[in-house]
N, C-alpha and C. Protein backbone atom coordinates (compact mmCIF):
# COMPACT_ATOMS: atom_id res chain seq x y z
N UNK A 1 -132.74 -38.67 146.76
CA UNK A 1 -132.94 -38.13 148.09
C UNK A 1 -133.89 -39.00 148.90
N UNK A 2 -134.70 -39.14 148.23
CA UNK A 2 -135.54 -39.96 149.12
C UNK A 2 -135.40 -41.46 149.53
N UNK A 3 -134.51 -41.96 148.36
CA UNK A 3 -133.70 -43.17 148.86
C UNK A 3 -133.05 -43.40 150.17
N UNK A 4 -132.17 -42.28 150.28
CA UNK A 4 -131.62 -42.04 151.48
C UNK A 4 -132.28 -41.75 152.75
N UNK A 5 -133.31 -41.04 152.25
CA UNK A 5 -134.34 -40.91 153.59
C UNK A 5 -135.06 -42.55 154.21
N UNK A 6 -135.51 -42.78 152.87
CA UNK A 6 -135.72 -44.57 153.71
C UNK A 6 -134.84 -45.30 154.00
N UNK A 7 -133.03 -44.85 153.90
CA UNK A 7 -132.44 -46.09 154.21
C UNK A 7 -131.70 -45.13 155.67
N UNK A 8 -131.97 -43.80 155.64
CA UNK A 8 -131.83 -43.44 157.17
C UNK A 8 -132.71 -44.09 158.33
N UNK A 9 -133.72 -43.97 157.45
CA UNK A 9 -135.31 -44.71 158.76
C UNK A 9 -135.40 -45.79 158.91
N UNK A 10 -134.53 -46.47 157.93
CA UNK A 10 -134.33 -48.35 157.87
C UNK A 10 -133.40 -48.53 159.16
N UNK A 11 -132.31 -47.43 159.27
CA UNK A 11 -131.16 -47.92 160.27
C UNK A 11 -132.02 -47.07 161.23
N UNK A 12 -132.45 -46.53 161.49
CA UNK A 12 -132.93 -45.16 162.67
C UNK A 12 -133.39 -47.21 163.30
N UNK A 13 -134.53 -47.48 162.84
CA UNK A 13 -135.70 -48.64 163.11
C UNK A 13 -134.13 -49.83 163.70
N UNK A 14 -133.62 -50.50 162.72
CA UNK A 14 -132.04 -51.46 163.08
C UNK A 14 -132.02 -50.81 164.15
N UNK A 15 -131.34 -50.02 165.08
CA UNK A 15 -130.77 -49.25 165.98
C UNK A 15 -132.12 -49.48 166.85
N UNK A 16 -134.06 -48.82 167.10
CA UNK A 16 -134.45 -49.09 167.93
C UNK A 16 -134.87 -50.57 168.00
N UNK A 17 -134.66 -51.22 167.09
CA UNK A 17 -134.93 -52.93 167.33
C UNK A 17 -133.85 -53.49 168.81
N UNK A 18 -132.55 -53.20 168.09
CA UNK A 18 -132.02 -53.50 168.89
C UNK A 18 -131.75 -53.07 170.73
N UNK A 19 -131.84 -51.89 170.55
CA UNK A 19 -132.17 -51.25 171.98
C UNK A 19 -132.99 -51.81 172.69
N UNK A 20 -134.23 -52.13 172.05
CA UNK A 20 -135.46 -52.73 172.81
C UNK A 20 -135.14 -54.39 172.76
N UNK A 21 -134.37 -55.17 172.15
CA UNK A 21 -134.36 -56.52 171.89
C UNK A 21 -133.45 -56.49 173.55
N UNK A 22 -132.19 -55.41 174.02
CA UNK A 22 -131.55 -55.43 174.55
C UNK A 22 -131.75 -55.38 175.92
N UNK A 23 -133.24 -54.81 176.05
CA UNK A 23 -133.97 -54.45 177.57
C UNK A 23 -133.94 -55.83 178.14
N UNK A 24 -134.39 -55.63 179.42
CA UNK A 24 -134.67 -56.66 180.64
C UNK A 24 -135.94 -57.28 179.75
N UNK A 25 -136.44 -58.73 180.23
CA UNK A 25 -137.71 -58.89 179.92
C UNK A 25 -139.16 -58.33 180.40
N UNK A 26 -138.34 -57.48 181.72
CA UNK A 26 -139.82 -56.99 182.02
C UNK A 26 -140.25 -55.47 181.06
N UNK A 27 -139.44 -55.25 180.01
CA UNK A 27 -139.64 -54.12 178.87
C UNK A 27 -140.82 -54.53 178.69
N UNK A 28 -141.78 -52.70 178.34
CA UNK A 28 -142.78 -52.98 177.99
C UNK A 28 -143.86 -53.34 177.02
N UNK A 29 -144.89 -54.03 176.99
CA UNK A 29 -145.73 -54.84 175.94
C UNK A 29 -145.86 -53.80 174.99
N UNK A 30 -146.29 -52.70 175.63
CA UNK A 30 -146.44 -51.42 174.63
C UNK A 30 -145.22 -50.97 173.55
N UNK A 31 -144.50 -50.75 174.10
CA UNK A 31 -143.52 -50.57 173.59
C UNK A 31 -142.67 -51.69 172.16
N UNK A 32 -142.60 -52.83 172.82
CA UNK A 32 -142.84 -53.99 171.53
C UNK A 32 -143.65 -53.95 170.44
N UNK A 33 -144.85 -53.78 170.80
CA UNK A 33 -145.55 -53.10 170.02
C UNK A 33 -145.78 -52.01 168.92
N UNK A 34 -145.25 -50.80 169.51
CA UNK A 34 -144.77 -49.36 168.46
C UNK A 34 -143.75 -49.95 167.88
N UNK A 35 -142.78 -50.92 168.18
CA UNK A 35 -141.65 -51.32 166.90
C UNK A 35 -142.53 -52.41 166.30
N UNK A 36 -142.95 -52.88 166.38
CA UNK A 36 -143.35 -53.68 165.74
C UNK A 36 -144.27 -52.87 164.34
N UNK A 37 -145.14 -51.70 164.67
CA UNK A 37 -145.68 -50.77 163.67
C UNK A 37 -145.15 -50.07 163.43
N UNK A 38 -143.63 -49.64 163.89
CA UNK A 38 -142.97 -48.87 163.03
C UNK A 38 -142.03 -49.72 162.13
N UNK A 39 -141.56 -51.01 162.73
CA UNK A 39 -140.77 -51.67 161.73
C UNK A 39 -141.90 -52.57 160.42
N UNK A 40 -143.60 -52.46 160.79
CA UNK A 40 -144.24 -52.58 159.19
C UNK A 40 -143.88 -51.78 158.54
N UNK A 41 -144.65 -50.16 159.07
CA UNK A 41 -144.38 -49.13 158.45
C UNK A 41 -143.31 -48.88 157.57
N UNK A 42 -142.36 -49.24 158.00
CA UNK A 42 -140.50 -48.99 157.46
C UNK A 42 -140.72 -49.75 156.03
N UNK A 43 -141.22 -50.66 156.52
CA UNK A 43 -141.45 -52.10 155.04
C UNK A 43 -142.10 -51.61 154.14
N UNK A 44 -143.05 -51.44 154.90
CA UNK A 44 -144.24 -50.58 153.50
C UNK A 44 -143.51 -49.69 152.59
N UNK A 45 -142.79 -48.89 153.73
CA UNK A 45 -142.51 -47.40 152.49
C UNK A 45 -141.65 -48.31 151.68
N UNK A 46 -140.79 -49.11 152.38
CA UNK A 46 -139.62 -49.03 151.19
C UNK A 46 -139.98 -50.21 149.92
N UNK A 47 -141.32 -50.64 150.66
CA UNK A 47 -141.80 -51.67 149.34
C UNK A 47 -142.55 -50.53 148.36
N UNK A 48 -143.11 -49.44 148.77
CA UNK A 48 -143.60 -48.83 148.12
C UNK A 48 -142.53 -47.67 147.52
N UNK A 49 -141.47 -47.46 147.68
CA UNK A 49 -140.25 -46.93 147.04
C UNK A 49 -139.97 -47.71 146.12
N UNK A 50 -139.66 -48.89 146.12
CA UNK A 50 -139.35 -49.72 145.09
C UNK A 50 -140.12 -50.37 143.91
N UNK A 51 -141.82 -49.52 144.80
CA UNK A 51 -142.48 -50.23 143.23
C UNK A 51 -142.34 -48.76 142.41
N UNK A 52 -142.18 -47.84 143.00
CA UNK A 52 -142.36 -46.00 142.69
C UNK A 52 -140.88 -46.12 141.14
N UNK A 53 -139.92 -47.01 142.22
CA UNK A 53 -138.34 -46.78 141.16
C UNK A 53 -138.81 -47.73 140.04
N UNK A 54 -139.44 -49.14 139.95
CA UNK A 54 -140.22 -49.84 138.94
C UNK A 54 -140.69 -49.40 138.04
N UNK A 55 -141.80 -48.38 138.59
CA UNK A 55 -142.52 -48.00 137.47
C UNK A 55 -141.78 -46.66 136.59
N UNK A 56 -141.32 -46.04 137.14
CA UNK A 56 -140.17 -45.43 136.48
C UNK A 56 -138.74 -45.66 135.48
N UNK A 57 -138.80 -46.83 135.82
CA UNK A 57 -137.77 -47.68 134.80
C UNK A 57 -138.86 -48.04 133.84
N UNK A 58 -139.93 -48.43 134.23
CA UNK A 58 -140.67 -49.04 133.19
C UNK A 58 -141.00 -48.36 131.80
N UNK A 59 -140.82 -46.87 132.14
CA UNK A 59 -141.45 -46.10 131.52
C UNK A 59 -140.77 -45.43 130.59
């Protein structure tokens, strides 16, 4: 389940990358910005999903 939840929020993030890549250039700085910390964020979890499925195999 929760796999799926990060690979919904992986495409939710794909989808606002692109919207905002798609704006005029006068789109705002701010706004570049919140994707930019939501597309770390996105990374993090799913690096931290994958060390979670790691250590679970490990075991």
């Amino acid at each position: 389940m929760r796999k799926e939840q990060i690979g919904e929020l992986r495409q939710l993030v794909q989808v606002l990358g692109r919207t905002i890549q798609s704006q005029s250039v006068s789109s705002n700085n701010e706004t570049k910005a919140l994707f930019e910390v939501v597309t770390d964020y996105t990374y993090a979890l799913d690096t931290l999903d994958n060390y979670d499925y790691y250590l679970k195999i490990m075991r």
